[in-house]
PDB file of N, CA and C in Angstrom:
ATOM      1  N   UNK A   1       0.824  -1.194   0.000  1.00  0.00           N
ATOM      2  CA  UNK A   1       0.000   0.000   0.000  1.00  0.00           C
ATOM      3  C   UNK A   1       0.868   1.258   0.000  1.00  0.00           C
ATOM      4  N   UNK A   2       1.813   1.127   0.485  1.00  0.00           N
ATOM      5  CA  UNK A   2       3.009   2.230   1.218  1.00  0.00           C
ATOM      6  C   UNK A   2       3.338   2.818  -0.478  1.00  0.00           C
ATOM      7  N   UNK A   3       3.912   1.794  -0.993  1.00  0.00           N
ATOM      8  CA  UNK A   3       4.553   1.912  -1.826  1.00  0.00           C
ATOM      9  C   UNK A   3       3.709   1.644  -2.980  1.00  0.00           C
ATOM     10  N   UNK A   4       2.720   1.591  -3.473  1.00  0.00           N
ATOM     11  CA  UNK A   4       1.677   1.978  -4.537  1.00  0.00           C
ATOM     12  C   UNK A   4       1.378   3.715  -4.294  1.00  0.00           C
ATOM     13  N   UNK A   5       1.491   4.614  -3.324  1.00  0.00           N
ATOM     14  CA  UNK A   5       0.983   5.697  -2.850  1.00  0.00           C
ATOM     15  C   UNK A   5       2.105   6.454  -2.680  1.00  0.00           C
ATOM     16  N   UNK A   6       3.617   6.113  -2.971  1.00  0.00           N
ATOM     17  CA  UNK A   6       4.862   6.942  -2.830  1.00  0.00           C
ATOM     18  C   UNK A   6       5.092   6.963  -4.810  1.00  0.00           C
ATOM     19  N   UNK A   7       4.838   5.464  -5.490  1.00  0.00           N
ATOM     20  CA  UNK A   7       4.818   5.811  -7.141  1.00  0.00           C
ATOM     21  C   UNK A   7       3.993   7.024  -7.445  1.00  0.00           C
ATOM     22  N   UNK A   8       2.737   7.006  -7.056  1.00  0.00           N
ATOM     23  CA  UNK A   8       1.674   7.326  -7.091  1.00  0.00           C
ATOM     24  C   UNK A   8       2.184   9.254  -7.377  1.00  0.00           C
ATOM     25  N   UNK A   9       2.787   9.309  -5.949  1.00  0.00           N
ATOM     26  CA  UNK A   9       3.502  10.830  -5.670  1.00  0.00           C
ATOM     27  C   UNK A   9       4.687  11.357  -6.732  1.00  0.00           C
ATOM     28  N   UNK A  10       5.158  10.232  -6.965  1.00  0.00           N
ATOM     29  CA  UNK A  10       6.251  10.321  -8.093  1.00  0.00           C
ATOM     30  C   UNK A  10       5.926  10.223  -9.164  1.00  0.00           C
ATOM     31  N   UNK A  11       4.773   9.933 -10.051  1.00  0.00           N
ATOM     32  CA  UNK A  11       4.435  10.507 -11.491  1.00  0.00           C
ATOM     33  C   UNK A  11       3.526  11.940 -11.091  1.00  0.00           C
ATOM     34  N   UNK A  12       3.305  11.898  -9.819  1.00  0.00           N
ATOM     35  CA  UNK A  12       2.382  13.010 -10.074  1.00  0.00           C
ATOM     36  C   UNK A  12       3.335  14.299  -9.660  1.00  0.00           C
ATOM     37  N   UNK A  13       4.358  14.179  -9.295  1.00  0.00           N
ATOM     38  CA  UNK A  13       5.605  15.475  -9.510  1.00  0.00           C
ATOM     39  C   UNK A  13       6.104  15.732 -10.716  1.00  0.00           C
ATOM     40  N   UNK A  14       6.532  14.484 -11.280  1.00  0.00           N
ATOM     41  CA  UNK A  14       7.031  14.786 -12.943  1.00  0.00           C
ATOM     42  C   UNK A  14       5.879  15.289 -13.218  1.00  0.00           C
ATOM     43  N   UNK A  15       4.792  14.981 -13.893  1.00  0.00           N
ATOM     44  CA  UNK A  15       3.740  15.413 -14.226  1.00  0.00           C
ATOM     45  C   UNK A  15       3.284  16.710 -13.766  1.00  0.00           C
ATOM     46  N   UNK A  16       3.687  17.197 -12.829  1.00  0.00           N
ATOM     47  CA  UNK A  16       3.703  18.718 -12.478  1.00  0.00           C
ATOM     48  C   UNK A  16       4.785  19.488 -13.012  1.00  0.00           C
ATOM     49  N   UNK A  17       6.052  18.783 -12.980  1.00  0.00           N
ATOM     50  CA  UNK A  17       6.991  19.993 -13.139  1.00  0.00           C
ATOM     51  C   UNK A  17       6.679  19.960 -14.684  1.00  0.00           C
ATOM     52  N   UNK A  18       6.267  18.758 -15.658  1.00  0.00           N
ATOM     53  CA  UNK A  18       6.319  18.489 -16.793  1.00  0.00           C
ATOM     54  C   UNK A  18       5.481  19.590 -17.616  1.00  0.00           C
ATOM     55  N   UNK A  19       3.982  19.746 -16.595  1.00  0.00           N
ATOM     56  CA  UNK A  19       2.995  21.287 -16.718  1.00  0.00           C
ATOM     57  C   UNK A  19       3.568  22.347 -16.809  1.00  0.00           C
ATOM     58  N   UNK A  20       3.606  22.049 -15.476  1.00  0.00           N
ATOM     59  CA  UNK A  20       4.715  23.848 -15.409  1.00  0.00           C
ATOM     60  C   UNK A  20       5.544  24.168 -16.509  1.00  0.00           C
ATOM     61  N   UNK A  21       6.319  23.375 -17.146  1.00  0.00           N
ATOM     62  CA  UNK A  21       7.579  23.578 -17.930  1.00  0.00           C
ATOM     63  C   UNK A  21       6.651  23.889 -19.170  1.00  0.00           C
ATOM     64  N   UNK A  22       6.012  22.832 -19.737  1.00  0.00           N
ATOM     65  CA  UNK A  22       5.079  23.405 -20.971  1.00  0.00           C
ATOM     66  C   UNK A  22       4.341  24.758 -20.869  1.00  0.00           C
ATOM     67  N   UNK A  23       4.102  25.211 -19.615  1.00  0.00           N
ATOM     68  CA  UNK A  23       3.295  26.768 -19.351  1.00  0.00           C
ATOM     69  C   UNK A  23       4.332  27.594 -20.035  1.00  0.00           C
ATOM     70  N   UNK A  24       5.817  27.331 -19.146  1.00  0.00           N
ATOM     71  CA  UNK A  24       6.303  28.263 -19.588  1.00  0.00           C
ATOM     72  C   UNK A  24       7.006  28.454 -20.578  1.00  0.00           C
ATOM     73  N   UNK A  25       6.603  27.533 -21.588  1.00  0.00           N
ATOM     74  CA  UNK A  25       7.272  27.355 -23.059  1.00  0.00           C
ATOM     75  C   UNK A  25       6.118  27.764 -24.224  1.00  0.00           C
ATOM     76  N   UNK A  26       5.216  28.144 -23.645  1.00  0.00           N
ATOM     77  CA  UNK A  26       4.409  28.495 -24.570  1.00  0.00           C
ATOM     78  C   UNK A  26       4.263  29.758 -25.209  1.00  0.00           C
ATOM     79  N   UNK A  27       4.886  31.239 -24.023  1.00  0.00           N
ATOM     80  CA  UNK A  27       4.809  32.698 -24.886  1.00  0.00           C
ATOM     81  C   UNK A  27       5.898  32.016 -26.194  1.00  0.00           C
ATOM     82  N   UNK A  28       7.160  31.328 -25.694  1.00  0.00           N
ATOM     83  CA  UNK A  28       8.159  31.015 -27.101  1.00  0.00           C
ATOM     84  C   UNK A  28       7.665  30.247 -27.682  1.00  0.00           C
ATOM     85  N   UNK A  29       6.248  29.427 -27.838  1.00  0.00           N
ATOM     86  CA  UNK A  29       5.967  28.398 -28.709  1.00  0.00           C
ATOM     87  C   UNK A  29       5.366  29.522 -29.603  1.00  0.00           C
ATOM     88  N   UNK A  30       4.631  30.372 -28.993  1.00  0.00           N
ATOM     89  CA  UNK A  30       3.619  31.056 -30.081  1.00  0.00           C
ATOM     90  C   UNK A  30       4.284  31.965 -30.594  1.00  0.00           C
ATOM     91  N   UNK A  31       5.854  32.885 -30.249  1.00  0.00           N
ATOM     92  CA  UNK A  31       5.929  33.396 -30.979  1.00  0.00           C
ATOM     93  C   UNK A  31       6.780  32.998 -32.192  1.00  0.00           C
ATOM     94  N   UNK A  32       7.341  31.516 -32.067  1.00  0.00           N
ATOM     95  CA  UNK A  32       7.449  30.683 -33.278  1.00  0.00           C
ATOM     96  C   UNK A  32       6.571  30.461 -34.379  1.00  0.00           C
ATOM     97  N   UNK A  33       5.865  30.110 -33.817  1.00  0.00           N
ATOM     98  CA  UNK A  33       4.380  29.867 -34.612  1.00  0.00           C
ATOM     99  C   UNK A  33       3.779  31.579 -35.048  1.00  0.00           C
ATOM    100  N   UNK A  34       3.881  32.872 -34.720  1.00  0.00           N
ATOM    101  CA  UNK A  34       3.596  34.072 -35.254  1.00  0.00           C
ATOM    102  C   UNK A  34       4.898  33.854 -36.709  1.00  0.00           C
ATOM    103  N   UNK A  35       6.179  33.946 -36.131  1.00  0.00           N
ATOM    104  CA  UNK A  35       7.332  33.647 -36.839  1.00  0.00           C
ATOM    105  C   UNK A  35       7.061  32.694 -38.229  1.00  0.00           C
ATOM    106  N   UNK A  36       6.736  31.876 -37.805  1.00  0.00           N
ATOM    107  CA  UNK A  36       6.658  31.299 -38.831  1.00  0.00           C
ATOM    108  C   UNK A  36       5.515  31.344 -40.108  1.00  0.00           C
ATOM    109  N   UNK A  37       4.220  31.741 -39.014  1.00  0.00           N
ATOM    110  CA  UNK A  37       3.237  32.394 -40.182  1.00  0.00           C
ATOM    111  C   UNK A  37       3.557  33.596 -40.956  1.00  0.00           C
ATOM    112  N   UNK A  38       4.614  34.660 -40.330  1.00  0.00           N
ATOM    113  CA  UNK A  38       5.379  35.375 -41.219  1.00  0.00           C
ATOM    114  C   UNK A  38       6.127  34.814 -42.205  1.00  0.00           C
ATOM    115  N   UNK A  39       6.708  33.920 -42.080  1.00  0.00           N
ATOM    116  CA  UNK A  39       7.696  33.835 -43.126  1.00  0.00           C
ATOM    117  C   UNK A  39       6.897  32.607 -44.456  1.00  0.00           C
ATOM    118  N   UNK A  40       6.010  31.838 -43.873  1.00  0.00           N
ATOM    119  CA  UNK A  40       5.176  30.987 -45.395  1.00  0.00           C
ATOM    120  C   UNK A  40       4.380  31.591 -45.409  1.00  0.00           C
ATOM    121  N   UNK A  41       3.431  32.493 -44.600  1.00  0.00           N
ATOM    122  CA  UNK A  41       1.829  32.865 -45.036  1.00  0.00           C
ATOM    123  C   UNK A  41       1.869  34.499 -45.469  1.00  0.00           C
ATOM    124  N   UNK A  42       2.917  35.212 -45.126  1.00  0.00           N
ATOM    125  CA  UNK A  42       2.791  36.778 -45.084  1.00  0.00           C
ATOM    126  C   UNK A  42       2.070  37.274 -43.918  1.00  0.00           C
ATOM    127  N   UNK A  43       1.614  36.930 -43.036  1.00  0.00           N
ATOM    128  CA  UNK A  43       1.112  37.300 -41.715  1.00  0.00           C
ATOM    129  C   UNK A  43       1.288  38.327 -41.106  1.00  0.00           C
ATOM    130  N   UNK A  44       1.487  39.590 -41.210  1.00  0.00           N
ATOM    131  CA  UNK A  44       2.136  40.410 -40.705  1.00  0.00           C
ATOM    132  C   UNK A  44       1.668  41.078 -39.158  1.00  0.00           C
ATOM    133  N   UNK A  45       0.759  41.188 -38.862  1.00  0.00           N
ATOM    134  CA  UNK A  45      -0.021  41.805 -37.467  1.00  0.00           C
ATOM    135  C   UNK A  45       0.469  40.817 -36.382  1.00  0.00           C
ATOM    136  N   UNK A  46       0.091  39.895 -35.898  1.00  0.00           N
ATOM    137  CA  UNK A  46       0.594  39.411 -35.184  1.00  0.00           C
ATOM    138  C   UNK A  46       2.209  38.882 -34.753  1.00  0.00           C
ATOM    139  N   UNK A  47       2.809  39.081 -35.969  1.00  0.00           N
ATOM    140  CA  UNK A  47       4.357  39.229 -36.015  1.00  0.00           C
ATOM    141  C   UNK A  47       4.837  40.324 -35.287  1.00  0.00           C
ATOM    142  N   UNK A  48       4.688  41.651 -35.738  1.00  0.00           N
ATOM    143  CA  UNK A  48       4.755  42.672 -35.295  1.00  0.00           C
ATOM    144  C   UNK A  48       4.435  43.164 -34.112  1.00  0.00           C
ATOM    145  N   UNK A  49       3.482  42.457 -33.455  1.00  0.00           N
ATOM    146  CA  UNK A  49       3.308  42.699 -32.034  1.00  0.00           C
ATOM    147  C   UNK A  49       4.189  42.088 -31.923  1.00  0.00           C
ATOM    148  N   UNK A  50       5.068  41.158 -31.893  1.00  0.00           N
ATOM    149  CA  UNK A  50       6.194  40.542 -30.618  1.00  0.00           C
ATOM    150  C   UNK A  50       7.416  41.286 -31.300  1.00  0.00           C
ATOM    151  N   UNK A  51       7.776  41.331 -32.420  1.00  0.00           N
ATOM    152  CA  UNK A  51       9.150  41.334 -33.345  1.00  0.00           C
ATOM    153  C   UNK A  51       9.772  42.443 -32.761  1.00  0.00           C
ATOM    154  N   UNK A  52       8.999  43.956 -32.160  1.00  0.00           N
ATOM    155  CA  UNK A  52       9.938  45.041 -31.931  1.00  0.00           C
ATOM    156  C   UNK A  52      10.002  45.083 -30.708  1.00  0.00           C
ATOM    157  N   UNK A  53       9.344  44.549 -30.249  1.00  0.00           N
ATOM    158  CA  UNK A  53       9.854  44.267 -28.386  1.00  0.00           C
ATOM    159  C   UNK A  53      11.275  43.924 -27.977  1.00  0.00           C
ATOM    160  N   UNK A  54      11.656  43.018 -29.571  1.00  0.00           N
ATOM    161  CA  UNK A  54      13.675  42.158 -29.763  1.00  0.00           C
ATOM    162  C   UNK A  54      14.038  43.061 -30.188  1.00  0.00           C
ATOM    163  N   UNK A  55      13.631  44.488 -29.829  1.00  0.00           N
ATOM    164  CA  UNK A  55      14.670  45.720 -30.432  1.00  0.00           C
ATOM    165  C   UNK A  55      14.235  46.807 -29.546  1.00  0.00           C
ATOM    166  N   UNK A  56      13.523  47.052 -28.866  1.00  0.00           N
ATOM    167  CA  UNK A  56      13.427  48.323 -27.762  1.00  0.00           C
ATOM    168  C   UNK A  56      14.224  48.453 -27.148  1.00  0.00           C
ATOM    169  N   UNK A  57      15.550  47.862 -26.616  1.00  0.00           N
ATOM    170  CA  UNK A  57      16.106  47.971 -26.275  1.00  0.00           C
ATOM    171  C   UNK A  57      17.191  47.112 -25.486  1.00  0.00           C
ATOM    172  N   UNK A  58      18.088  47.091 -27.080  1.00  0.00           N
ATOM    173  CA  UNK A  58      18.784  45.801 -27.334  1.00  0.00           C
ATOM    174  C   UNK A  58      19.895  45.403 -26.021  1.00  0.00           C
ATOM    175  N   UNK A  59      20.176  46.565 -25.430  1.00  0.00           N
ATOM    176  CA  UNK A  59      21.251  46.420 -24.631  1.00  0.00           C
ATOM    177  C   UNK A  59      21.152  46.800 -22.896  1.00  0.00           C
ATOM    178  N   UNK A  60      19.562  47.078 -22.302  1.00  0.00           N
ATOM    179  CA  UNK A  60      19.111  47.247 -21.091  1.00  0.00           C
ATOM    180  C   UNK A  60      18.790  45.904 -20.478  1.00  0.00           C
ATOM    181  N   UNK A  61      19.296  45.182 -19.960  1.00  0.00           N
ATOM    182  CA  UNK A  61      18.518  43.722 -19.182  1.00  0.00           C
ATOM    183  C   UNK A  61      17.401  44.293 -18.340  1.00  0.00           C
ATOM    184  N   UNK A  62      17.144  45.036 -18.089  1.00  0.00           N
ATOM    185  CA  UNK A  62      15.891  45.396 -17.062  1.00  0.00           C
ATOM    186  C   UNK A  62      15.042  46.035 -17.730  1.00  0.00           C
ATOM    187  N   UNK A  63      14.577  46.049 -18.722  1.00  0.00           N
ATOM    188  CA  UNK A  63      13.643  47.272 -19.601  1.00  0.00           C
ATOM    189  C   UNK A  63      12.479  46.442 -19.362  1.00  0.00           C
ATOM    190  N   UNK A  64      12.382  45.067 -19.339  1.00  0.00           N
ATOM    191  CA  UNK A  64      10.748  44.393 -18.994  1.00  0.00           C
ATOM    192  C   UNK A  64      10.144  44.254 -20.318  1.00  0.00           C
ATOM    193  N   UNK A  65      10.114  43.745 -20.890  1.00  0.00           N
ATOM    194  CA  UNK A  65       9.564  43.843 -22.326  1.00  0.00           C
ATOM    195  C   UNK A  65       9.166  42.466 -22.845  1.00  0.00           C
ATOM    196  N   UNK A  66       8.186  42.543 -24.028  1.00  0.00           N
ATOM    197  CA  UNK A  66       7.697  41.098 -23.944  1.00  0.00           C
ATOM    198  C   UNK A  66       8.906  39.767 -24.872  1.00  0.00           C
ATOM    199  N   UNK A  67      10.033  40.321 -25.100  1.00  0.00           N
ATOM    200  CA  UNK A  67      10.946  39.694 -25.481  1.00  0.00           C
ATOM    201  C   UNK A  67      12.021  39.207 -24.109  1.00  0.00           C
ATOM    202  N   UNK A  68      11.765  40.068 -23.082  1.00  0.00           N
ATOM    203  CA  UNK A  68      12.679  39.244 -21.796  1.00  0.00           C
ATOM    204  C   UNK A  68      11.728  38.511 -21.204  1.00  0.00           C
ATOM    205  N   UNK A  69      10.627  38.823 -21.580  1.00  0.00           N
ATOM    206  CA  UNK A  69       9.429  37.863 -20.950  1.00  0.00           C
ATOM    207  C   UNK A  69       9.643  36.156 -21.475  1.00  0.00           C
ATOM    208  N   UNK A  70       9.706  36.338 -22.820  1.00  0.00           N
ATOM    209  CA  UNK A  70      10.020  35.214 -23.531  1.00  0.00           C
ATOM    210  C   UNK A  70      11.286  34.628 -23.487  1.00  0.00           C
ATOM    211  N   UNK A  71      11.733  35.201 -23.476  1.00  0.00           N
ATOM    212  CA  UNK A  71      12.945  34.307 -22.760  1.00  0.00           C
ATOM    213  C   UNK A  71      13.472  33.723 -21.628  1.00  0.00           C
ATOM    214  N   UNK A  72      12.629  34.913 -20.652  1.00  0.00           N
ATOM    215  CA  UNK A  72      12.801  34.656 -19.067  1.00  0.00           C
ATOM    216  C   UNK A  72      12.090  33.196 -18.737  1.00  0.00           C
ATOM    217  N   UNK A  73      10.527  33.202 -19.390  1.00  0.00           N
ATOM    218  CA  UNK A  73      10.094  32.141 -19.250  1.00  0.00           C
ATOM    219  C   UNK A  73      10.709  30.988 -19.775  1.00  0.00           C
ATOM    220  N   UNK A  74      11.371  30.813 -21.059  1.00  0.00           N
ATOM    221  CA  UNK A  74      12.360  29.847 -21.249  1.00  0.00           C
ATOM    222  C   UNK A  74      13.170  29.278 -20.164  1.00  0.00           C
ATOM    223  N   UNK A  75      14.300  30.216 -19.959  1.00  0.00           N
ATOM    224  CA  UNK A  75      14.968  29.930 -19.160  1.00  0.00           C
ATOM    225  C   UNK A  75      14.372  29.429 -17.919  1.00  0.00           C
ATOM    226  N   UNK A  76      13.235  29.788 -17.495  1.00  0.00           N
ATOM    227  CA  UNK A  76      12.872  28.946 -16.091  1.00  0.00           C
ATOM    228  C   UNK A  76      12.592  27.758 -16.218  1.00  0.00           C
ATOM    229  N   UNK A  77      11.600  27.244 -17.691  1.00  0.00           N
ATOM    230  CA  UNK A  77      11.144  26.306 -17.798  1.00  0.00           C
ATOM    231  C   UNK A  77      12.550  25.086 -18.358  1.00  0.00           C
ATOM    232  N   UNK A  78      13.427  25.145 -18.218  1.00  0.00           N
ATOM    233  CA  UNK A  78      14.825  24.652 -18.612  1.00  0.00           C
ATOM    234  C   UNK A  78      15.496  24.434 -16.972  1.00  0.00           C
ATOM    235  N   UNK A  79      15.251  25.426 -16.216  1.00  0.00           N
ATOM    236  CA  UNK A  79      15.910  25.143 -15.267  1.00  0.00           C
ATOM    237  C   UNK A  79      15.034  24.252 -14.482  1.00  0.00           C
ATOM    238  N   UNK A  80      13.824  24.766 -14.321  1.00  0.00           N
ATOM    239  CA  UNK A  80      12.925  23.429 -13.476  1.00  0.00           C
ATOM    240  C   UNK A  80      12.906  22.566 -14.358  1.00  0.00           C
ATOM    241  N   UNK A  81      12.360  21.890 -15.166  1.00  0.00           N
ATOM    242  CA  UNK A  81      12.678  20.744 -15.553  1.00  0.00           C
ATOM    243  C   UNK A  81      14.328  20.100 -15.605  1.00  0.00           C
ATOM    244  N   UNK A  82      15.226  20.641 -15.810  1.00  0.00           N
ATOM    245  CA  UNK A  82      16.248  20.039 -15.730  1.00  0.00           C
ATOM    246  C   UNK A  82      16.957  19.394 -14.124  1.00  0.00           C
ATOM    247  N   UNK A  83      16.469  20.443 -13.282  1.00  0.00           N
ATOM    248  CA  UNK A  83      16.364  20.415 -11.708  1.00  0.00           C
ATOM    249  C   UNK A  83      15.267  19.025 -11.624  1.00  0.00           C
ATOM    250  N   UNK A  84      14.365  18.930 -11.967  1.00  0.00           N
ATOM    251  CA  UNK A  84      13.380  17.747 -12.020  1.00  0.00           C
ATOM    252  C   UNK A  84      13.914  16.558 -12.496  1.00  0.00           C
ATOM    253  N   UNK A  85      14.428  16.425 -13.704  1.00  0.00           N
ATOM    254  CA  UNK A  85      15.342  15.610 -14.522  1.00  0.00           C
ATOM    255  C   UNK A  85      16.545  14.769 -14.096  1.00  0.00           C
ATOM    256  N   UNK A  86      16.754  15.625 -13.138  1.00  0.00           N
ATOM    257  CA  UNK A  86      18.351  15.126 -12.230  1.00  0.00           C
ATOM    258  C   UNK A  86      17.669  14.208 -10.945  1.00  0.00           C
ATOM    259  N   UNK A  87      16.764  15.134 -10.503  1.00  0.00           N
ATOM    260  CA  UNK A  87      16.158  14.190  -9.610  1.00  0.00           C
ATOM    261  C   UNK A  87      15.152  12.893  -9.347  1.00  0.00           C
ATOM    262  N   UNK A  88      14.246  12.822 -10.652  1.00  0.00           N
ATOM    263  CA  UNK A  88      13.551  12.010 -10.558  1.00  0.00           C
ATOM    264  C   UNK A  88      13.858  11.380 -12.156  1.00  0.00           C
ATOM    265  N   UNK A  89      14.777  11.524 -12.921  1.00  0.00           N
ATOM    266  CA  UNK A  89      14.845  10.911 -14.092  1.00  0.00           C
ATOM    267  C   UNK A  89      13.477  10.698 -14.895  1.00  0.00           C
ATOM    268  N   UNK A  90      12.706  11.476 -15.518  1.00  0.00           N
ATOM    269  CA  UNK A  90      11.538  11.524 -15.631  1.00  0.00           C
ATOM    270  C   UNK A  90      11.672  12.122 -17.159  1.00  0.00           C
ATOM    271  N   UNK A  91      11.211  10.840 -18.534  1.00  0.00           N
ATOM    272  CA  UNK A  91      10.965  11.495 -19.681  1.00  0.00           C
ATOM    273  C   UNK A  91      10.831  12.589 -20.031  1.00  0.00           C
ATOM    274  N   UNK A  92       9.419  13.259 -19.275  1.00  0.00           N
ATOM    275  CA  UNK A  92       8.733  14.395 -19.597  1.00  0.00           C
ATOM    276  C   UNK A  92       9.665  15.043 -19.570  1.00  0.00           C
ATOM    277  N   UNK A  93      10.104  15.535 -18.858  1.00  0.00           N
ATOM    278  CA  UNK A  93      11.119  16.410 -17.765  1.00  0.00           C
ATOM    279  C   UNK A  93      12.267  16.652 -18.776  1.00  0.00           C
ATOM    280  N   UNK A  94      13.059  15.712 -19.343  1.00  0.00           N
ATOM    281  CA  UNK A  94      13.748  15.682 -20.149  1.00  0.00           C
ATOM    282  C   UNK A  94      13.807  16.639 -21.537  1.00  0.00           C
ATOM    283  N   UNK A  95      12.294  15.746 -22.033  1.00  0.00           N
ATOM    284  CA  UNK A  95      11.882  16.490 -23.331  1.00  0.00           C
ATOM    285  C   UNK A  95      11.382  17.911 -23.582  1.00  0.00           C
ATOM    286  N   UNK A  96      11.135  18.095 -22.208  1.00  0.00           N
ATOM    287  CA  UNK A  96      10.829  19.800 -21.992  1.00  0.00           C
ATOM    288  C   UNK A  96      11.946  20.308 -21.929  1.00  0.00           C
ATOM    289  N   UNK A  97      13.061  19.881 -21.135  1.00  0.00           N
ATOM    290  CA  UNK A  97      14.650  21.112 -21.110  1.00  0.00           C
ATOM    291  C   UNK A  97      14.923  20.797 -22.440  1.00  0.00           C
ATOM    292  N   UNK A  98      14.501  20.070 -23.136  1.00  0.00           N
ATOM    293  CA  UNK A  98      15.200  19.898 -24.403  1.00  0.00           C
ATOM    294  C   UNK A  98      14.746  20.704 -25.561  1.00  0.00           C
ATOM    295  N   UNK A  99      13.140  20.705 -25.503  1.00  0.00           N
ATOM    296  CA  UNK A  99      12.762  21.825 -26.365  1.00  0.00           C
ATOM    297  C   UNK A  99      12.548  22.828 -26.342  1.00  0.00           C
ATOM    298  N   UNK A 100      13.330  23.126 -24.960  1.00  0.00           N
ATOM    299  CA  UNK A 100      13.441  24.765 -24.201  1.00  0.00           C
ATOM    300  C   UNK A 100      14.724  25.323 -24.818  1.00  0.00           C
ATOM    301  N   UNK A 101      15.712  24.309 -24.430  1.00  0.00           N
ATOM    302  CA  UNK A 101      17.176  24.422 -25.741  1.00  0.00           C
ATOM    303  C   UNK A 101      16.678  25.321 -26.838  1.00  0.00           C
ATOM    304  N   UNK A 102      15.828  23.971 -27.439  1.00  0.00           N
ATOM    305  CA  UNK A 102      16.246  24.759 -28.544  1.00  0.00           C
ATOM    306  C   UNK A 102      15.465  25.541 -28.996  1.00  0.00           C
ATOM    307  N   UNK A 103      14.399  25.894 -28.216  1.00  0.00           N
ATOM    308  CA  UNK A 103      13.610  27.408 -28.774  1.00  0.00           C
ATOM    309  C   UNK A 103      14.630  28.530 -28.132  1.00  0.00           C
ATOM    310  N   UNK A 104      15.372  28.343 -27.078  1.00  0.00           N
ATOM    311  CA  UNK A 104      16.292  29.478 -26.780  1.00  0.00           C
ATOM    312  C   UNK A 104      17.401  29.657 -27.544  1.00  0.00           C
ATOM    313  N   UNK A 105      17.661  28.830 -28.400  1.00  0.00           N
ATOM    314  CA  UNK A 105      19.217  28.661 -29.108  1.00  0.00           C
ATOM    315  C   UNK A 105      18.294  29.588 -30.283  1.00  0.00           C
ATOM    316  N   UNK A 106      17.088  29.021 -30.868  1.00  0.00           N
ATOM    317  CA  UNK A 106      16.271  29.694 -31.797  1.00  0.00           C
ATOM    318  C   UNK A 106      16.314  31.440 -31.533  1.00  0.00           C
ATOM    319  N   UNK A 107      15.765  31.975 -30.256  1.00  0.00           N
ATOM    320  CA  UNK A 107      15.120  33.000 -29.839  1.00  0.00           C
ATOM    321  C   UNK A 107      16.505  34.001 -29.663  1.00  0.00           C
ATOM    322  N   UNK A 108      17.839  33.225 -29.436  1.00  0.00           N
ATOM    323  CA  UNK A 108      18.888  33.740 -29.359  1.00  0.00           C
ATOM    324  C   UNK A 108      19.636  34.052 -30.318  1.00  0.00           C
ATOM    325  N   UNK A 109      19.509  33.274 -31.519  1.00  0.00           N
ATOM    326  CA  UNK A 109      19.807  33.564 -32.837  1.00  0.00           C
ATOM    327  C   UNK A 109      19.059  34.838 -33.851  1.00  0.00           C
ATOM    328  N   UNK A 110      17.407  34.493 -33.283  1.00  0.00           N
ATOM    329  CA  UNK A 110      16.998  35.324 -33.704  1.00  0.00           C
ATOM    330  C   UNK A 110      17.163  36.747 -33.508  1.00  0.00           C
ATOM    331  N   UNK A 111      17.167  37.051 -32.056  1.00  0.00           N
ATOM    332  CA  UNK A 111      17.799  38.399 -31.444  1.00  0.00           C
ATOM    333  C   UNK A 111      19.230  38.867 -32.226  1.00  0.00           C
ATOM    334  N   UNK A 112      20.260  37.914 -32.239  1.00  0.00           N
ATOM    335  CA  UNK A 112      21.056  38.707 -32.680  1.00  0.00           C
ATOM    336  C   UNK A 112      21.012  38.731 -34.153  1.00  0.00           C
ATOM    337  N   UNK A 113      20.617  37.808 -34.826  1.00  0.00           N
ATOM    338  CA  UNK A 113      20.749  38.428 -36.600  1.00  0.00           C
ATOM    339  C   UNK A 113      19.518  39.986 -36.642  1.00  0.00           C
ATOM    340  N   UNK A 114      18.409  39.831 -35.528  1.00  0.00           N
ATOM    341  CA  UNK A 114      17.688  41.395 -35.760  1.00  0.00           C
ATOM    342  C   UNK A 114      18.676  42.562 -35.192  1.00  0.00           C
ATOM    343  N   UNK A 115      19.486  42.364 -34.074  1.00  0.00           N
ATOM    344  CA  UNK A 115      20.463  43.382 -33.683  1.00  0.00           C
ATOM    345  C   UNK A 115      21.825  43.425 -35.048  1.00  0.00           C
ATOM    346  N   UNK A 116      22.217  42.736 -35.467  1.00  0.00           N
ATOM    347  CA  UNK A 116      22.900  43.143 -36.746  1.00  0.00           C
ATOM    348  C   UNK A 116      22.420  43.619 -37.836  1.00  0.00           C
ATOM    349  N   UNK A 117      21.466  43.328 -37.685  1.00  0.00           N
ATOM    350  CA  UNK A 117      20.249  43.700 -39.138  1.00  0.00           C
ATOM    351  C   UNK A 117      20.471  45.230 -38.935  1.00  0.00           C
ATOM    352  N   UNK A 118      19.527  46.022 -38.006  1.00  0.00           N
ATOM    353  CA  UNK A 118      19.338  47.094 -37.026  1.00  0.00           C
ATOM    354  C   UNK A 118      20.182  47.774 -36.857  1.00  0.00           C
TER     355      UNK A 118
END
């Protein structure tokens, strides 16, 4: 019984941090998905709300803007899951720091080819 009710606790933590981590991967999921309806569909309005936020102000870390937002949330959702990952070895957990990577390797690339552009 003990130990049907301690598993029990242990998918249901991965399974939390696994939430959490997808919450906070989602401002960078969508503005991939704006991104990308720019570049096959011509989309332009909803691009533009996020795109100049990665240029108000390329070189203030504290300006608050919805581009440190997006990244900030990255970065958390990378660190809790990876913090989760170490501890409970947990798929989910895994595949979330992983596609936190690489929307930040994405979101980081993107920033700087718009700051050279600029």
């Amino acid at each position: 019984m003990h130990t049907t009710t301690m598993t029990r606790l242990t998918h249901l933590r991965s399974l939390s941090s696994g939430i959490l981590g997808i919450t906070l991967l989602l401002p960078a999921s969508y503005f991939m998905l704006t991104m990308t309806a720019r570049i096959c569909l011509g989309a332009k309005s909803p691009y533009y709300f996020f795109a100049p936020s990665f240029l108000q102000s390329p070189f203030n870390l504290f300006a608050l803007h919805k581009a440190q937002f997006i990244i900030g949330s990255v970065l958390l959702a990378i660190v809790f899951n990876l913090s989760a990952f170490r501890g409970r070895r947990h798929w989910l957990n895994a595949a979330i720091a992983f596609q936190g990577l690489l929307l930040l390797l994405v979101l980081i690339t993107y920033t700087l080819i718009q700051h050279l552009r600029y």
